[in-house]
N, C-alpha and C. Protein backbone atom coordinates (compact mmCIF):
# COMPACT_ATOMS: atom_id res chain seq x y z
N UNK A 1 28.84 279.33 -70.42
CA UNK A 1 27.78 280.00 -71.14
C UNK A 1 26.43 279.30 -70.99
N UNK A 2 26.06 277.76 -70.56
CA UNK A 2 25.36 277.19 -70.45
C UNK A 2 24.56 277.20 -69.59
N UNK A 3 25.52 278.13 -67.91
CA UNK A 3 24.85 278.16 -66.74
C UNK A 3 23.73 279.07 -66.55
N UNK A 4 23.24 280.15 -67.33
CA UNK A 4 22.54 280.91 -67.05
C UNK A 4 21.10 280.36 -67.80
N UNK A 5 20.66 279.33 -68.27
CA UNK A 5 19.99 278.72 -68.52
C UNK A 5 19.25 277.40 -67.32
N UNK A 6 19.90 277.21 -66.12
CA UNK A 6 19.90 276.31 -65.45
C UNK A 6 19.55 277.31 -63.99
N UNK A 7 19.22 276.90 -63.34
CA UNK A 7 18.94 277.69 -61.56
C UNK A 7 19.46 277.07 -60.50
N UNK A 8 20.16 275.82 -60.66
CA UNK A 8 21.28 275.28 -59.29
C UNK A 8 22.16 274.92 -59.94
N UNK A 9 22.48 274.84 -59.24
CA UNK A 9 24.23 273.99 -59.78
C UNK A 9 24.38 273.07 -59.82
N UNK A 10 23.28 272.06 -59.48
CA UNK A 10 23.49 270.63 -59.84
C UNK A 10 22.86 270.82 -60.61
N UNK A 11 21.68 271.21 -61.10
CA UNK A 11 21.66 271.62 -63.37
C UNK A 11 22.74 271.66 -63.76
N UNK A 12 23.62 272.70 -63.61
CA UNK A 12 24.81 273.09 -64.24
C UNK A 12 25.71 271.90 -64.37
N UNK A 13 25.81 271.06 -63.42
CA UNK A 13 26.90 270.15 -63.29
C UNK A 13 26.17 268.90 -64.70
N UNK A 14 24.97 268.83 -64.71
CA UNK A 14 23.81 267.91 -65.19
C UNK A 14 24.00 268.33 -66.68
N UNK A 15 23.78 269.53 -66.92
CA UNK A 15 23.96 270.18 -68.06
C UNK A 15 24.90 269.74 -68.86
N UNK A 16 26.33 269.96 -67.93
CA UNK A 16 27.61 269.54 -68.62
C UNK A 16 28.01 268.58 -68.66
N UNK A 17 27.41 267.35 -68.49
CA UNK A 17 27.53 266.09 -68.19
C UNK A 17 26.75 265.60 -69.71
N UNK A 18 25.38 265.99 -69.98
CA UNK A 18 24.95 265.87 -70.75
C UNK A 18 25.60 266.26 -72.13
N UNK A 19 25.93 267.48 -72.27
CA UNK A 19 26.86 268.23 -73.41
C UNK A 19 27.93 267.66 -73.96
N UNK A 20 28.86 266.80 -72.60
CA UNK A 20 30.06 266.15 -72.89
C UNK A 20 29.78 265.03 -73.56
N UNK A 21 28.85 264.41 -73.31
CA UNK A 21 28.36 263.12 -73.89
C UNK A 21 27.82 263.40 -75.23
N UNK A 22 28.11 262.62 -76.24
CA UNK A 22 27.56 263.00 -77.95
C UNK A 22 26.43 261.58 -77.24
N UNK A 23 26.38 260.44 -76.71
CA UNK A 23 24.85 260.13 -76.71
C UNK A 23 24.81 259.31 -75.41
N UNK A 24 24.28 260.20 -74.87
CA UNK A 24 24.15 260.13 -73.29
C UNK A 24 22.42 260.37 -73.05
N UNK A 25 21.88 259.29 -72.45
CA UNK A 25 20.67 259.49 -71.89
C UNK A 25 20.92 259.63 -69.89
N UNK A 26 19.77 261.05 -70.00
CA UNK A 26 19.67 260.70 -68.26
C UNK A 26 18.06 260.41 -68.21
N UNK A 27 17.69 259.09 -67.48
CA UNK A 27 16.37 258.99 -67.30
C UNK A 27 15.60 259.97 -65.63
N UNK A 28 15.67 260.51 -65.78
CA UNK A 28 15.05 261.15 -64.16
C UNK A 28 13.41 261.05 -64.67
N UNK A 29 12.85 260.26 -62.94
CA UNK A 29 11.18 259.45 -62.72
C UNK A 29 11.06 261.15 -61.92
N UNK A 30 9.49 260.96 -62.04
CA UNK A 30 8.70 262.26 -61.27
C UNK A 30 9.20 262.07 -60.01
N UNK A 31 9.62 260.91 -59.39
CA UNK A 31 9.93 260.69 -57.87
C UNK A 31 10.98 261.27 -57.49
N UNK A 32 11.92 261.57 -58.48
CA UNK A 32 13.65 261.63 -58.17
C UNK A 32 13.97 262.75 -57.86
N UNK A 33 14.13 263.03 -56.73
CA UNK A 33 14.77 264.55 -56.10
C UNK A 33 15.98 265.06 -56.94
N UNK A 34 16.36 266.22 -56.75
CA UNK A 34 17.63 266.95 -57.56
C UNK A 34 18.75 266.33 -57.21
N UNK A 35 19.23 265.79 -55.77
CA UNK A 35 20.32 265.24 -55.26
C UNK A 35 20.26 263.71 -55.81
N UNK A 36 19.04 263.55 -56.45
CA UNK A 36 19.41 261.91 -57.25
C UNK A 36 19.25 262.30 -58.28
N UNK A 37 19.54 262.43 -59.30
CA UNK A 37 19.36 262.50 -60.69
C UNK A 37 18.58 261.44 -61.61
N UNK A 38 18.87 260.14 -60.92
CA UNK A 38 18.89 259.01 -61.77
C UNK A 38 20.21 258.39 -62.37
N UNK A 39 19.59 257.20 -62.88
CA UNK A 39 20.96 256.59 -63.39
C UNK A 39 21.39 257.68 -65.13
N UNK A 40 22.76 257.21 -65.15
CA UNK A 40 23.29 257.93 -66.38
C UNK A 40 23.52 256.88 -67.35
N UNK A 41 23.26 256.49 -68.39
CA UNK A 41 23.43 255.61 -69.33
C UNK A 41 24.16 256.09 -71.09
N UNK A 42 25.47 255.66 -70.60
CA UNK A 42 25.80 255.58 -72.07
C UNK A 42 25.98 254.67 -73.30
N UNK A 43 25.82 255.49 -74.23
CA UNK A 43 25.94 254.56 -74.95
C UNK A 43 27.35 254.61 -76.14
N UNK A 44 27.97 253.68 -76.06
CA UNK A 44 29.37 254.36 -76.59
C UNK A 44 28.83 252.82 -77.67
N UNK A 45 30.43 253.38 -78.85
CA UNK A 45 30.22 252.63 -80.23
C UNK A 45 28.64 252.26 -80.71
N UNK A 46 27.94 253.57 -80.83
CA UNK A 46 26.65 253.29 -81.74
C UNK A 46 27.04 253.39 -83.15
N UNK A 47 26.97 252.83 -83.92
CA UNK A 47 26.92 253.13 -85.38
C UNK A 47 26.22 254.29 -85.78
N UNK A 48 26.92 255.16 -86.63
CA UNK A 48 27.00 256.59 -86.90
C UNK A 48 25.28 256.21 -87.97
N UNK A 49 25.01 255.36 -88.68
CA UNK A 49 23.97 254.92 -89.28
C UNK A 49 23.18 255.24 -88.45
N UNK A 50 22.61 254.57 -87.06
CA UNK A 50 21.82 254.21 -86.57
C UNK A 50 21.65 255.02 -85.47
N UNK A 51 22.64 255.90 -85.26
CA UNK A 51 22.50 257.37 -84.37
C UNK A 51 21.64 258.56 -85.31
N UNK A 52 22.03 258.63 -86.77
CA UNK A 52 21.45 259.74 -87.58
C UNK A 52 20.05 259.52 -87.60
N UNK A 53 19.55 257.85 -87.87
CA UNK A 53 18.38 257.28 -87.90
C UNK A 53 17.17 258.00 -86.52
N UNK A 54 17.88 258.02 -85.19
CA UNK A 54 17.24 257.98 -84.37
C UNK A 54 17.11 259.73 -84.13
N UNK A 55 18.63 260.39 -84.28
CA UNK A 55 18.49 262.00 -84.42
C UNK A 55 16.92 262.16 -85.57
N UNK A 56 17.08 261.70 -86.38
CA UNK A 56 15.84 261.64 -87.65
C UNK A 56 14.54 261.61 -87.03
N UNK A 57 14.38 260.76 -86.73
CA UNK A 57 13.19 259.87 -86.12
C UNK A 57 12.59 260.89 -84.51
N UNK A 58 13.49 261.46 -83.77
CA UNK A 58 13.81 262.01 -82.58
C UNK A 58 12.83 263.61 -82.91
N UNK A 59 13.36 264.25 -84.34
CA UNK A 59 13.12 265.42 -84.90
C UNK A 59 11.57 264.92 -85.71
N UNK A 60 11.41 264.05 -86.55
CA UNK A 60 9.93 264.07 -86.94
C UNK A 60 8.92 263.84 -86.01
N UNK A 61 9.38 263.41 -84.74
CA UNK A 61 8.35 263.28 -83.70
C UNK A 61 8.57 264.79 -82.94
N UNK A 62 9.05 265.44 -82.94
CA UNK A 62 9.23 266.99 -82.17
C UNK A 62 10.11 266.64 -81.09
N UNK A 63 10.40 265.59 -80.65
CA UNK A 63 11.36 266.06 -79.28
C UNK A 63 12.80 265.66 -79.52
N UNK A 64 13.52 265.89 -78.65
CA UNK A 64 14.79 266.22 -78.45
C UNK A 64 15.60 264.67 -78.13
N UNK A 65 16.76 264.50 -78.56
CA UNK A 65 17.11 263.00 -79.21
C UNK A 65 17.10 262.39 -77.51
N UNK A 66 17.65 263.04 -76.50
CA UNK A 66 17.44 261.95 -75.08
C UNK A 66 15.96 261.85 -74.33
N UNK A 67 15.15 262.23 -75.09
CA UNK A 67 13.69 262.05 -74.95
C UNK A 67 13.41 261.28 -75.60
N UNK A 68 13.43 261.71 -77.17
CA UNK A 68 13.24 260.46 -77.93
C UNK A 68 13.69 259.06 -77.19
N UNK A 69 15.25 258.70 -77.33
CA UNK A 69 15.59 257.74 -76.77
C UNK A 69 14.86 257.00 -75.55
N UNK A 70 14.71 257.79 -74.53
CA UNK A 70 14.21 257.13 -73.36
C UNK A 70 12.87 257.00 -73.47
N UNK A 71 11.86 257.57 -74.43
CA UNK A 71 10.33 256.82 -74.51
C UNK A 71 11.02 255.50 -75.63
N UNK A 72 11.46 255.67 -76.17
CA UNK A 72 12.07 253.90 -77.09
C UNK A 72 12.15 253.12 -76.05
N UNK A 73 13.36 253.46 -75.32
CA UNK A 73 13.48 252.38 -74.53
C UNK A 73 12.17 252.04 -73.14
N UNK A 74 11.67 252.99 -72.83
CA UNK A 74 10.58 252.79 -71.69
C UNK A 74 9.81 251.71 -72.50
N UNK A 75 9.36 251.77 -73.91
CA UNK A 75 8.56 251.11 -74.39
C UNK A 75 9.01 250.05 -75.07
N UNK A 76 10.06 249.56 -74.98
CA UNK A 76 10.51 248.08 -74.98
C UNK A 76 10.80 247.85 -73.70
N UNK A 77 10.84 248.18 -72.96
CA UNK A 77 10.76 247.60 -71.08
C UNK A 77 9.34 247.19 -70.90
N UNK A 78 8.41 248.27 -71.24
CA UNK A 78 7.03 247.84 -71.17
C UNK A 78 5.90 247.13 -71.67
N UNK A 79 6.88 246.38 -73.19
CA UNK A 79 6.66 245.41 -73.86
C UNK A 79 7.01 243.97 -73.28
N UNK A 80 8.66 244.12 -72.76
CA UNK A 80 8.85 242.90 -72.47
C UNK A 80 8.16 242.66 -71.07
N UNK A 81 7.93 243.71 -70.03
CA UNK A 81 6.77 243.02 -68.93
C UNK A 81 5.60 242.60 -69.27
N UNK A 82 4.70 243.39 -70.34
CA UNK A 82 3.56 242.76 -71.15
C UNK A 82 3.85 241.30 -71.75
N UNK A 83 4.88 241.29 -72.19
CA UNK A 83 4.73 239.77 -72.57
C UNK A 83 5.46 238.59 -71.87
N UNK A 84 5.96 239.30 -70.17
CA UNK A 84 6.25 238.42 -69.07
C UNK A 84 7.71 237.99 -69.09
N UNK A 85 8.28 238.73 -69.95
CA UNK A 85 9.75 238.16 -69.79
C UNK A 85 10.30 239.10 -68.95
N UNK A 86 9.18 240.06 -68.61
CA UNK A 86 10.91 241.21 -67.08
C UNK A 86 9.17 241.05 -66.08
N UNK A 87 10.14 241.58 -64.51
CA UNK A 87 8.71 241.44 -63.88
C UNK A 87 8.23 243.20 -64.34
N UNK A 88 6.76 243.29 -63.56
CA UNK A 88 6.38 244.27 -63.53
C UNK A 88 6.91 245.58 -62.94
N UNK A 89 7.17 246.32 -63.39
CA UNK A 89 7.80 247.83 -62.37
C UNK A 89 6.56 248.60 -61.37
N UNK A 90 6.98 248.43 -60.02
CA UNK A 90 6.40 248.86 -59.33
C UNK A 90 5.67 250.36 -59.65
């Protein structure tokens, strides 16, 4: 029912990958062609606390919880190169 929302089939496959996962981030960069997706990152045993927190937090900012998530984390990556503990990302 999900596929007619998507236009290839590697959406579709992407789609359901995402769906299966209760908290699954996919990060895809403007660079990343359809045949790369990007890396898939899960996150298993989050505390049910601190998942509702971020669903919360995800919804008062307007976007959608693996958006939310991945500007969090972009911006503690881009903290710790600001303050020299990771190198810079090309």
């Amino acid at each position: 029912r999900y596929a007619s929302k998507f236009n290839t089939a590697n959406q579709v496959v992407i789609a359901r990958k995402l769906i299966t996962c209760y908290h699954c981030v996919m990060p895809v960069s403007k660079g990343t062609s359809q045949q790369d997706p990007g890396s898939v990152l899960y996150l298993r045993n989050t505390p049910p606390e601190l998942a509702r927190k971020l669903r919360a937090a995800a919804a008062l900012s307007g976007k959608r919880f693996p958006g939310y998530v991945m500007e969090v984390l972009q911006a503690h990556v881009a903290e710790l190169e600001r303050k020299g503990f990771l190198p810079k990302s090309k």
